[in-house]
C-alpha atoms as a PDB file:
ATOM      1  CA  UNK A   1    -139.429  30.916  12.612  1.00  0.00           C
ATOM      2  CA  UNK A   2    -141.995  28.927  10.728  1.00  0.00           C
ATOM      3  CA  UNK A   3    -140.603  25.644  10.323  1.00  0.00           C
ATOM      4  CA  UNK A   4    -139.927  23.734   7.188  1.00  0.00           C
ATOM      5  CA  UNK A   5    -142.647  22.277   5.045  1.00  0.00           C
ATOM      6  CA  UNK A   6    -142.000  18.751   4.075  1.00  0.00           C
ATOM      7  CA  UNK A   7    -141.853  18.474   0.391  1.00  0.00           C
ATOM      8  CA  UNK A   8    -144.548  15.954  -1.000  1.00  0.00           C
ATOM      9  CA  UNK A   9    -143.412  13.665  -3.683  1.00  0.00           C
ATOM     10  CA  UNK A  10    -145.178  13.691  -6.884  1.00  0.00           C
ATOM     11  CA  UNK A  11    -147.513  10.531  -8.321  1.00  0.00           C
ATOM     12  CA  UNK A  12    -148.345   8.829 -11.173  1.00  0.00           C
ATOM     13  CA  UNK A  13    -151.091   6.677 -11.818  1.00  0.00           C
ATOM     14  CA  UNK A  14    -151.397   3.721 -14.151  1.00  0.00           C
ATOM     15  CA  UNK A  15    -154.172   1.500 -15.154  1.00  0.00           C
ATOM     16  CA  UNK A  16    -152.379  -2.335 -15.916  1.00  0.00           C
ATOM     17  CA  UNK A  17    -154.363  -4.423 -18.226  1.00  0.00           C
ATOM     18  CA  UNK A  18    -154.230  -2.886 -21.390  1.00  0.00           C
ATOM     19  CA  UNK A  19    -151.722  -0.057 -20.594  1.00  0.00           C
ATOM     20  CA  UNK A  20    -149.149  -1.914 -19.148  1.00  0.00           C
ATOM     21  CA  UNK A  21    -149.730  -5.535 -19.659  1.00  0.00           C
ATOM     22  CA  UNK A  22    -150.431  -6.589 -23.368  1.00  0.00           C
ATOM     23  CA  UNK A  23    -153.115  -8.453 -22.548  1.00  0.00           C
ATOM     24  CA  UNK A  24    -155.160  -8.946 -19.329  1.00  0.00           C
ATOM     25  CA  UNK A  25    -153.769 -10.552 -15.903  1.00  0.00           C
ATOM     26  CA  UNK A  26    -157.037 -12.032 -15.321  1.00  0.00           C
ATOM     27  CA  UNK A  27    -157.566 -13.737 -18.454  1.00  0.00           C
ATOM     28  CA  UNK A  28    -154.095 -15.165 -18.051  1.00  0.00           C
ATOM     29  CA  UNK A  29    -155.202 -16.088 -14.209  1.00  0.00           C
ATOM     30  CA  UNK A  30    -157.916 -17.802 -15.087  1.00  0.00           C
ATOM     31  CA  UNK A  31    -156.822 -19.476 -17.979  1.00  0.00           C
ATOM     32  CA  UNK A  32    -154.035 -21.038 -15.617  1.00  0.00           C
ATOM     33  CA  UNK A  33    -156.052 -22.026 -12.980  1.00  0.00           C
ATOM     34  CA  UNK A  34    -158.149 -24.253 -15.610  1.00  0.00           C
ATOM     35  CA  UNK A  35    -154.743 -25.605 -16.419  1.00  0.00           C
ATOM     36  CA  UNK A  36    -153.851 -25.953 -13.024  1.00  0.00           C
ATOM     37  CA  UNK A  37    -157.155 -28.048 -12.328  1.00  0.00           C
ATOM     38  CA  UNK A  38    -157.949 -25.162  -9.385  1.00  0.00           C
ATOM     39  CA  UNK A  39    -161.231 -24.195 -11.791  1.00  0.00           C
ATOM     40  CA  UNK A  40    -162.680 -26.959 -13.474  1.00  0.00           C
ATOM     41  CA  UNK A  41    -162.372 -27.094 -17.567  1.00  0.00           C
ATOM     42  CA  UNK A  42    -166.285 -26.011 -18.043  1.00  0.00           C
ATOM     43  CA  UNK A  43    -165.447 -22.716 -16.971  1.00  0.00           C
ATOM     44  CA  UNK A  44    -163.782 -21.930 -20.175  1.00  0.00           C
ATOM     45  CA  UNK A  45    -166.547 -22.472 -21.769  1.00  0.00           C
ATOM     46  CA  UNK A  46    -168.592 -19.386 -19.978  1.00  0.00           C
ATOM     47  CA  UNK A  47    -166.578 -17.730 -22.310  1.00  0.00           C
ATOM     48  CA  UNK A  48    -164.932 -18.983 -25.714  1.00  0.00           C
ATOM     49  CA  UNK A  49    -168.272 -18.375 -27.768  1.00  0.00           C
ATOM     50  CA  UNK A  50    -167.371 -14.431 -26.724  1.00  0.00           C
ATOM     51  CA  UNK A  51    -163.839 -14.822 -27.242  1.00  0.00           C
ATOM     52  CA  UNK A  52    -164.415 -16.338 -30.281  1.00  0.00           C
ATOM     53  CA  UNK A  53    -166.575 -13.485 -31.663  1.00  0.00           C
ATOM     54  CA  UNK A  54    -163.339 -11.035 -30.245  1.00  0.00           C
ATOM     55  CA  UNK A  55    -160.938 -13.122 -32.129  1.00  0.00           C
ATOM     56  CA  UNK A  56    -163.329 -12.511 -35.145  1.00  0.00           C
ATOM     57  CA  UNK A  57    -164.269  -9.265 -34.790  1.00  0.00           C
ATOM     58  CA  UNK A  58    -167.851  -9.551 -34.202  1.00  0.00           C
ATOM     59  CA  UNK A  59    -167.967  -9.161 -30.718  1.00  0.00           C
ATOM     60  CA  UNK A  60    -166.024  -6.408 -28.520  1.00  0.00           C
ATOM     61  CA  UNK A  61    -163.348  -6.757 -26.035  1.00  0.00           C
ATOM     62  CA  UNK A  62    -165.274  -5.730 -23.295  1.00  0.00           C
ATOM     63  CA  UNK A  63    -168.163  -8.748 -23.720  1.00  0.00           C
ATOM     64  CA  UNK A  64    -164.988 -10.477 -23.552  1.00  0.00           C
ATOM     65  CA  UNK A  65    -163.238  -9.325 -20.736  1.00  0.00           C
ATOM     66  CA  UNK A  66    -166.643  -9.576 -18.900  1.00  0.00           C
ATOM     67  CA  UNK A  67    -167.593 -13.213 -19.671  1.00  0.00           C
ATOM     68  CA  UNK A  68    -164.032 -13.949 -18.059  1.00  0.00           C
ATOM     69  CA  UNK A  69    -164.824 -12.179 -14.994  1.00  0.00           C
ATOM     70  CA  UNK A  70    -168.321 -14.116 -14.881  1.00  0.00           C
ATOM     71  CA  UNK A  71    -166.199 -17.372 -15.416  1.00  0.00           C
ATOM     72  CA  UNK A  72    -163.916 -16.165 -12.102  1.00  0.00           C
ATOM     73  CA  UNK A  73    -166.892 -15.347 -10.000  1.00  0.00           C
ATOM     74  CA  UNK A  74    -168.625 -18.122 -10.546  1.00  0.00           C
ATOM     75  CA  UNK A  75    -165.841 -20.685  -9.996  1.00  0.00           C
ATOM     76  CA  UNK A  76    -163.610 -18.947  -7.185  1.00  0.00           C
ATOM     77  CA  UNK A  77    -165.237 -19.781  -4.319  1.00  0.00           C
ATOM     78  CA  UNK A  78    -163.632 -22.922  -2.927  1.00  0.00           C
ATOM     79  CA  UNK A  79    -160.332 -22.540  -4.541  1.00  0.00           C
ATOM     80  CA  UNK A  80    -157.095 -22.902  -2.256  1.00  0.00           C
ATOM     81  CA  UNK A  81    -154.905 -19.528  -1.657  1.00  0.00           C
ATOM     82  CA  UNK A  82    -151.968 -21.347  -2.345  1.00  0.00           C
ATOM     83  CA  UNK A  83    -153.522 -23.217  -5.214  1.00  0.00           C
ATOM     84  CA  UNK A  84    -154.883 -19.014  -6.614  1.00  0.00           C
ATOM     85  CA  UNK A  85    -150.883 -17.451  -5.522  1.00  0.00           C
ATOM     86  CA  UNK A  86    -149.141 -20.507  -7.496  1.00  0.00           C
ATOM     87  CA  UNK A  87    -151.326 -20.246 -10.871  1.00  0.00           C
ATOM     88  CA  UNK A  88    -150.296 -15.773 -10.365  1.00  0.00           C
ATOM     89  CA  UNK A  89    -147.025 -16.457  -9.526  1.00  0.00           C
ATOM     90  CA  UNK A  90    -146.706 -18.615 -13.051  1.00  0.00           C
ATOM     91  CA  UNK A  91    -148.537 -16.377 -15.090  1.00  0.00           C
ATOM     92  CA  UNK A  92    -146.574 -13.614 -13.803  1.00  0.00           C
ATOM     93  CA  UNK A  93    -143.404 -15.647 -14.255  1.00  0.00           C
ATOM     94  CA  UNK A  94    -143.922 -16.705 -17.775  1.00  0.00           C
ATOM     95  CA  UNK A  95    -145.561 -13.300 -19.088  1.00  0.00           C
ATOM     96  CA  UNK A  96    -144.502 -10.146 -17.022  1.00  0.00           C
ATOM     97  CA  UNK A  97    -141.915  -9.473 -19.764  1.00  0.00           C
ATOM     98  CA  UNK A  98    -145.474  -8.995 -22.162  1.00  0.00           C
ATOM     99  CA  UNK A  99    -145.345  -5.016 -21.804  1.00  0.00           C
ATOM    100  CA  UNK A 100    -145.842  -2.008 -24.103  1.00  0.00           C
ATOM    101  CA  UNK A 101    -142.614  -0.179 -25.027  1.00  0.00           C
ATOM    102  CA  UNK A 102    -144.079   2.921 -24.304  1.00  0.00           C
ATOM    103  CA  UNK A 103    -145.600   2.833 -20.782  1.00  0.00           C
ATOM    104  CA  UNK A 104    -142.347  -0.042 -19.748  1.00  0.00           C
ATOM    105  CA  UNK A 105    -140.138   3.273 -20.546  1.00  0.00           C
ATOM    106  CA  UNK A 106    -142.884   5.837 -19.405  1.00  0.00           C
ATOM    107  CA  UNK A 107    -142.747   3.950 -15.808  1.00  0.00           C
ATOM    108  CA  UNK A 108    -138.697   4.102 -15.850  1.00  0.00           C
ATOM    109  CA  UNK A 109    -138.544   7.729 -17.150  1.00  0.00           C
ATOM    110  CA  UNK A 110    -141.029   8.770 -13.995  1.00  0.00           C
ATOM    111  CA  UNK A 111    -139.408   6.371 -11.598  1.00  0.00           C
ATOM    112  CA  UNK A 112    -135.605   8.105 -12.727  1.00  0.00           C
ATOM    113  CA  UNK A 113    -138.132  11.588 -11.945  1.00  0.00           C
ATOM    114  CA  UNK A 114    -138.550  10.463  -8.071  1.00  0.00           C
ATOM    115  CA  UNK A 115    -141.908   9.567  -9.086  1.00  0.00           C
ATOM    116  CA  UNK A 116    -144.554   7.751  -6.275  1.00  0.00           C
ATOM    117  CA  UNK A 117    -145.710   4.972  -8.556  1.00  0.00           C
ATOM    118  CA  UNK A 118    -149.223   3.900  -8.273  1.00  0.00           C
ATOM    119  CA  UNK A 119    -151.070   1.000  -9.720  1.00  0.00           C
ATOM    120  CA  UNK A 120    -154.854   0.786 -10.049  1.00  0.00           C
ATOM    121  CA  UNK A 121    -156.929  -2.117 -11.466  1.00  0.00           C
ATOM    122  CA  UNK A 122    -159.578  -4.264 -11.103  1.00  0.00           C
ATOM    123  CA  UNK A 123    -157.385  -7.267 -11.403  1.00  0.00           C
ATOM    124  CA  UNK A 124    -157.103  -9.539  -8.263  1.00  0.00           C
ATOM    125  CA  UNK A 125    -154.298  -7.874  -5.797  1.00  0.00           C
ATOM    126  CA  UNK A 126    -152.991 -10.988  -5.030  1.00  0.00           C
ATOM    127  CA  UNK A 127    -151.640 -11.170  -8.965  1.00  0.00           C
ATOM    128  CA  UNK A 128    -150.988  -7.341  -8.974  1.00  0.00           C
ATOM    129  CA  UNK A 129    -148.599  -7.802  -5.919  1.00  0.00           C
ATOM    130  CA  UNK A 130    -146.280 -10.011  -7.901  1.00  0.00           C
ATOM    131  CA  UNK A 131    -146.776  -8.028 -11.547  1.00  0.00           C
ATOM    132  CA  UNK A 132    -146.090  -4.538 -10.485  1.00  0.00           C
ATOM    133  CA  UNK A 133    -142.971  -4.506  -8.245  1.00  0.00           C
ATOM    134  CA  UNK A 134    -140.952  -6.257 -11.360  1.00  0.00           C
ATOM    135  CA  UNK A 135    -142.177  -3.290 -13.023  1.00  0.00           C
ATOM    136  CA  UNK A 136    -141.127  -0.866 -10.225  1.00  0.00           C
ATOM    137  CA  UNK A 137    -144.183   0.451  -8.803  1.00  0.00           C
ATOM    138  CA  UNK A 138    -144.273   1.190  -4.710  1.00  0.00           C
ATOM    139  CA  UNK A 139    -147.625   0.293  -4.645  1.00  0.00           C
ATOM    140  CA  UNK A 140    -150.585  -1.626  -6.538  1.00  0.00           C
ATOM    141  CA  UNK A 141    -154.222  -1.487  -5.593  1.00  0.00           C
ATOM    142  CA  UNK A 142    -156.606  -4.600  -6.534  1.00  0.00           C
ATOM    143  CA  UNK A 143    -159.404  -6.089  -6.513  1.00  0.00           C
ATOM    144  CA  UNK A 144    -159.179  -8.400  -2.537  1.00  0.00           C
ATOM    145  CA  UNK A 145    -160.860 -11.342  -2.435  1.00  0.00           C
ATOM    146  CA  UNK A 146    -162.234 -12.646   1.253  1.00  0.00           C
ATOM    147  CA  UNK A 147    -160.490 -15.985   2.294  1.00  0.00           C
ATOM    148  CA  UNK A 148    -162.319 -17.980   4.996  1.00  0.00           C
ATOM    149  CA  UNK A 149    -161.761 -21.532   6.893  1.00  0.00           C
ATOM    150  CA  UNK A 150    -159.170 -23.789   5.926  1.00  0.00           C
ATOM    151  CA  UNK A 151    -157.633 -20.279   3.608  1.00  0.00           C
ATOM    152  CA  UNK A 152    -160.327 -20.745   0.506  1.00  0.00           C
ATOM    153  CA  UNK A 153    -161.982 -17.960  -0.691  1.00  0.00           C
ATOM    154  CA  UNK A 154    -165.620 -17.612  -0.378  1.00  0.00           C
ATOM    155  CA  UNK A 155    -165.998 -15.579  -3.213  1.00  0.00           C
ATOM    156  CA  UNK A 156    -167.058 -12.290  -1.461  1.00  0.00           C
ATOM    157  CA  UNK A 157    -165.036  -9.292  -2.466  1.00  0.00           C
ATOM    158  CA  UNK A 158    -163.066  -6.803   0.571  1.00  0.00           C
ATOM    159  CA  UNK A 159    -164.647  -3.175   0.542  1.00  0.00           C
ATOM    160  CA  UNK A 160    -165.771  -3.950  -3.375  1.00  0.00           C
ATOM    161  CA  UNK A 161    -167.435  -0.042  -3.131  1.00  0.00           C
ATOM    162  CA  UNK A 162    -164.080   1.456  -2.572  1.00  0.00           C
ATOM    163  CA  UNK A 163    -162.051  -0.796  -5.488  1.00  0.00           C
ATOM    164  CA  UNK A 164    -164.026   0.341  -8.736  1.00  0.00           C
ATOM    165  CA  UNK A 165    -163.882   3.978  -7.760  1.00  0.00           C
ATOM    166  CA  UNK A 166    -160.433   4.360  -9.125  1.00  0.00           C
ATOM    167  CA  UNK A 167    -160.533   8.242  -8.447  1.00  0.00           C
ATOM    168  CA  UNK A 168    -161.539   7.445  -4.930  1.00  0.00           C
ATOM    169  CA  UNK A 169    -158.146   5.387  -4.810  1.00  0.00           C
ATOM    170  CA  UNK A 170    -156.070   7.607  -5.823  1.00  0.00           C
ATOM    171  CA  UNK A 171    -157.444  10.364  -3.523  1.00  0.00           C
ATOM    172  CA  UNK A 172    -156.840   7.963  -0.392  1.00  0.00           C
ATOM    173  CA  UNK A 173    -152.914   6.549  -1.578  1.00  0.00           C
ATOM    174  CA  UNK A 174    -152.839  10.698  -2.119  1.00  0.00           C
ATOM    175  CA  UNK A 175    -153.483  11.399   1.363  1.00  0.00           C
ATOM    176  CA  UNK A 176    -152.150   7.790   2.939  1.00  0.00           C
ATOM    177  CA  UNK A 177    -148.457   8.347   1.210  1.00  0.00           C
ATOM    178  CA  UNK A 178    -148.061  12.351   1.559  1.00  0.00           C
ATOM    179  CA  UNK A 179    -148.192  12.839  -2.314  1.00  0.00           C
ATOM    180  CA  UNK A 180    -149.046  15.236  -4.216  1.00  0.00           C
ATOM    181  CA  UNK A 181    -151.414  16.002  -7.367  1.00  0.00           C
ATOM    182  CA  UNK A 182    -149.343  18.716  -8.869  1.00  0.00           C
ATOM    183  CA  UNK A 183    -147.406  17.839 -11.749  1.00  0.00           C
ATOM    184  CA  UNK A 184    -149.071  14.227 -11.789  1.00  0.00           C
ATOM    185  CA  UNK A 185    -149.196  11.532 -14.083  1.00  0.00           C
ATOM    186  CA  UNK A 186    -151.968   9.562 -14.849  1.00  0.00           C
ATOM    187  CA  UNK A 187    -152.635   7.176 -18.107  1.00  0.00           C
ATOM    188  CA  UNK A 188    -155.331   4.335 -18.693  1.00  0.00           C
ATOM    189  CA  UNK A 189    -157.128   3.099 -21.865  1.00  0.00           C
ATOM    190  CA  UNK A 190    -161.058   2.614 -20.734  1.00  0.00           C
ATOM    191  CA  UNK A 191    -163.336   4.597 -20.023  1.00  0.00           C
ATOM    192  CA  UNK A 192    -163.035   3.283 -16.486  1.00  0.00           C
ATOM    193  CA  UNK A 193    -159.921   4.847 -16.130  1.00  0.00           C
ATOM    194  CA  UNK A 194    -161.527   8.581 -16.898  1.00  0.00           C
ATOM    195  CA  UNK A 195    -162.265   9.311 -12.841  1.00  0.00           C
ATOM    196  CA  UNK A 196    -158.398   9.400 -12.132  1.00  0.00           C
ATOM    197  CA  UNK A 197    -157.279  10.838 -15.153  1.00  0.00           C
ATOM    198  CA  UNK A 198    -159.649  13.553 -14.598  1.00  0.00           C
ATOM    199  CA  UNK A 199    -157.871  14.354 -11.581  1.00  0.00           C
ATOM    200  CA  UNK A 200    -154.294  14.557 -12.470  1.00  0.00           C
ATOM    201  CA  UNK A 201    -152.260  17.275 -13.751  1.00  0.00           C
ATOM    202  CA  UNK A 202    -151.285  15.291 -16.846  1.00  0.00           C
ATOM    203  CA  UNK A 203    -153.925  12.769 -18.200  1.00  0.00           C
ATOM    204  CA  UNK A 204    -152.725  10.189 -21.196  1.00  0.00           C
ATOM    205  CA  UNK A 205    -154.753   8.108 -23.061  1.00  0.00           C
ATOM    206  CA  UNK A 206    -153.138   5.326 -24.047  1.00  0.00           C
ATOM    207  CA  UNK A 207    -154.317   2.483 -27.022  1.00  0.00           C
ATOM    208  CA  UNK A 208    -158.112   4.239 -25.959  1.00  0.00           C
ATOM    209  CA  UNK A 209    -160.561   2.230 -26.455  1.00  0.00           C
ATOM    210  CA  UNK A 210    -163.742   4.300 -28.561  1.00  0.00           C
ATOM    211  CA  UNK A 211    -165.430   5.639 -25.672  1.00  0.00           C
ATOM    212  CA  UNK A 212    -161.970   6.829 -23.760  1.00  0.00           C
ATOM    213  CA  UNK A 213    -160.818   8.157 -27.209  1.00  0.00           C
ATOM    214  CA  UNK A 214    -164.391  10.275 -27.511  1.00  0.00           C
ATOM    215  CA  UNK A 215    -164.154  11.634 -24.133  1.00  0.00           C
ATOM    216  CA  UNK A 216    -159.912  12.553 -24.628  1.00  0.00           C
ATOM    217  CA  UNK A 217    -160.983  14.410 -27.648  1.00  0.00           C
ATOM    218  CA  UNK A 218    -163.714  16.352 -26.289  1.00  0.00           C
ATOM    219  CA  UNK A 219    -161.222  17.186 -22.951  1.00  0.00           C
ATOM    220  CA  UNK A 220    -158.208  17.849 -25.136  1.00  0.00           C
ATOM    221  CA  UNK A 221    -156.089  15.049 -23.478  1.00  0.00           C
ATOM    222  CA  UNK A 222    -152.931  13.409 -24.837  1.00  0.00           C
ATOM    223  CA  UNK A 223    -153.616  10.383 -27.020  1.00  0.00           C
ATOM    224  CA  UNK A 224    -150.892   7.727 -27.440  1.00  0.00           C
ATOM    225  CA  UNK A 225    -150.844   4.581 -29.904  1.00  0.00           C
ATOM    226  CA  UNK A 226    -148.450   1.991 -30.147  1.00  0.00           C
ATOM    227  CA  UNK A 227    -148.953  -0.142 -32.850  1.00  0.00           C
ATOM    228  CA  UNK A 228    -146.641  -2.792 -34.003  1.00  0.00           C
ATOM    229  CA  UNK A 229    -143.027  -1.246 -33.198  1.00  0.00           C
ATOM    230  CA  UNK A 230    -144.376   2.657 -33.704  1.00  0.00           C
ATOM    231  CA  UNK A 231    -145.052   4.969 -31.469  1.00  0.00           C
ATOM    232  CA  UNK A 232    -147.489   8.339 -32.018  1.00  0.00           C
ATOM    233  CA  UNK A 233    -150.056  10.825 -30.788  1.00  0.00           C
ATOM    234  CA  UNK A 234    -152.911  11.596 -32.086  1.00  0.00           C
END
């Protein structure tokens, strides 16, 4: 008699910054550590001119979101752990309530479904690892950053390759956690996010940015907006 197969458990896959969180975790992080005094106050200026021209609308998000990732490389190195954990743990204190309605109720409905729920994002893990289990996920991949002597960061990144391949991700937690692709969630809002959803059973585009919305039309996926307090596909 053969014996018993054990029966994988099903995963979904979220992007966080823009999907989840109503804003970006490391905007918030680094805006706190200026306030903190861990990054000094010039750093904001790498990049109010482009948030600015967001505000305004006549820039993009993504110069945005990049100038504040320029602003974090450049300043990191030399910053405290502690001093980094403290200014996540009050972001994620003050704001982790900051959610959309529909993926906040997406990740219960999936979690009430026995769902395996993944998080995968380019913010810092350290922040991640204090966001996602208020929000009920079992696990949350990040970017790492390496700490050396007297536990400050050097501003190197931990196996950067394998981080911003979030289809490779999900293919390892796959095979790491015994889960499963059938019948799998996935749902993101860049067109960073297209590698995972491209390998899940059930792919949703959520608040898509132009070049995500393009790609979901052209594939036939599931387009959500939340705008204000409604809800809809498109």
């Amino acid at each position: 008699m053969k014996p018993m197969r054990e029966k994988k458990q099903k995963v979904a896959v979220f992007d966080v910054d823009g999907t989840i969180f109503r804003s970006s975790l490391l905007i918030q992080l680094v805006n706190r550590l200026i306030e903190d005094g861990a990054f000094p106050k010039e750093a904001r200026r790498v990049y109010e001119r482009e948030y600015e021209k967001w505000l305004n609308r006549e820039g993009g998000y993504q110069e945005y979101i990049q100038a504040v990732i320029q602003a974090f490389n450049k300043y990191l190195k030399g910053v405290h752990y502690g001093a980094f954990a403290d200014a996540a743990e009050e972001v994620v204190e003050e704001q982790w309530k900051r959610v959309y309605r529909y993926t906040r109720d997406l990740i219960r409905e999936l979690k009430e479904c026995d769902y395996y729920l993944l998080a995968v994002s380019h913010s810092p893990k350290t922040v991640l690892d204090k966001f996602c289990p208020r929000m009920g996920f079992d696990k949350a991949y990040g970017i790492v950053y390496e700490i050396g002597p007297q536990e400050c960061f050097t501003g190197s990144v931990v196996d950067e390759h394998l981080i911003l391949n979030k289809a490779a991700i999900l293919k390892r937690a796959v095979e790491k956690e015994g889960l499963t692709l059938a019948h799998s969630v996935g749902i993101g809002d860049t067109e960073s996010d297209i590698p995972f959803l491209e390998l899940v059973a059930k792919p949703i585009c959520f608040n898509p940015n132009s070049h995500l919305y393009r790609y979901a039309k052209r594939m036939k996926w599931k387009v959500v907006v939340e705008r204000k307090d409604v809800v809809y596909e498109l």
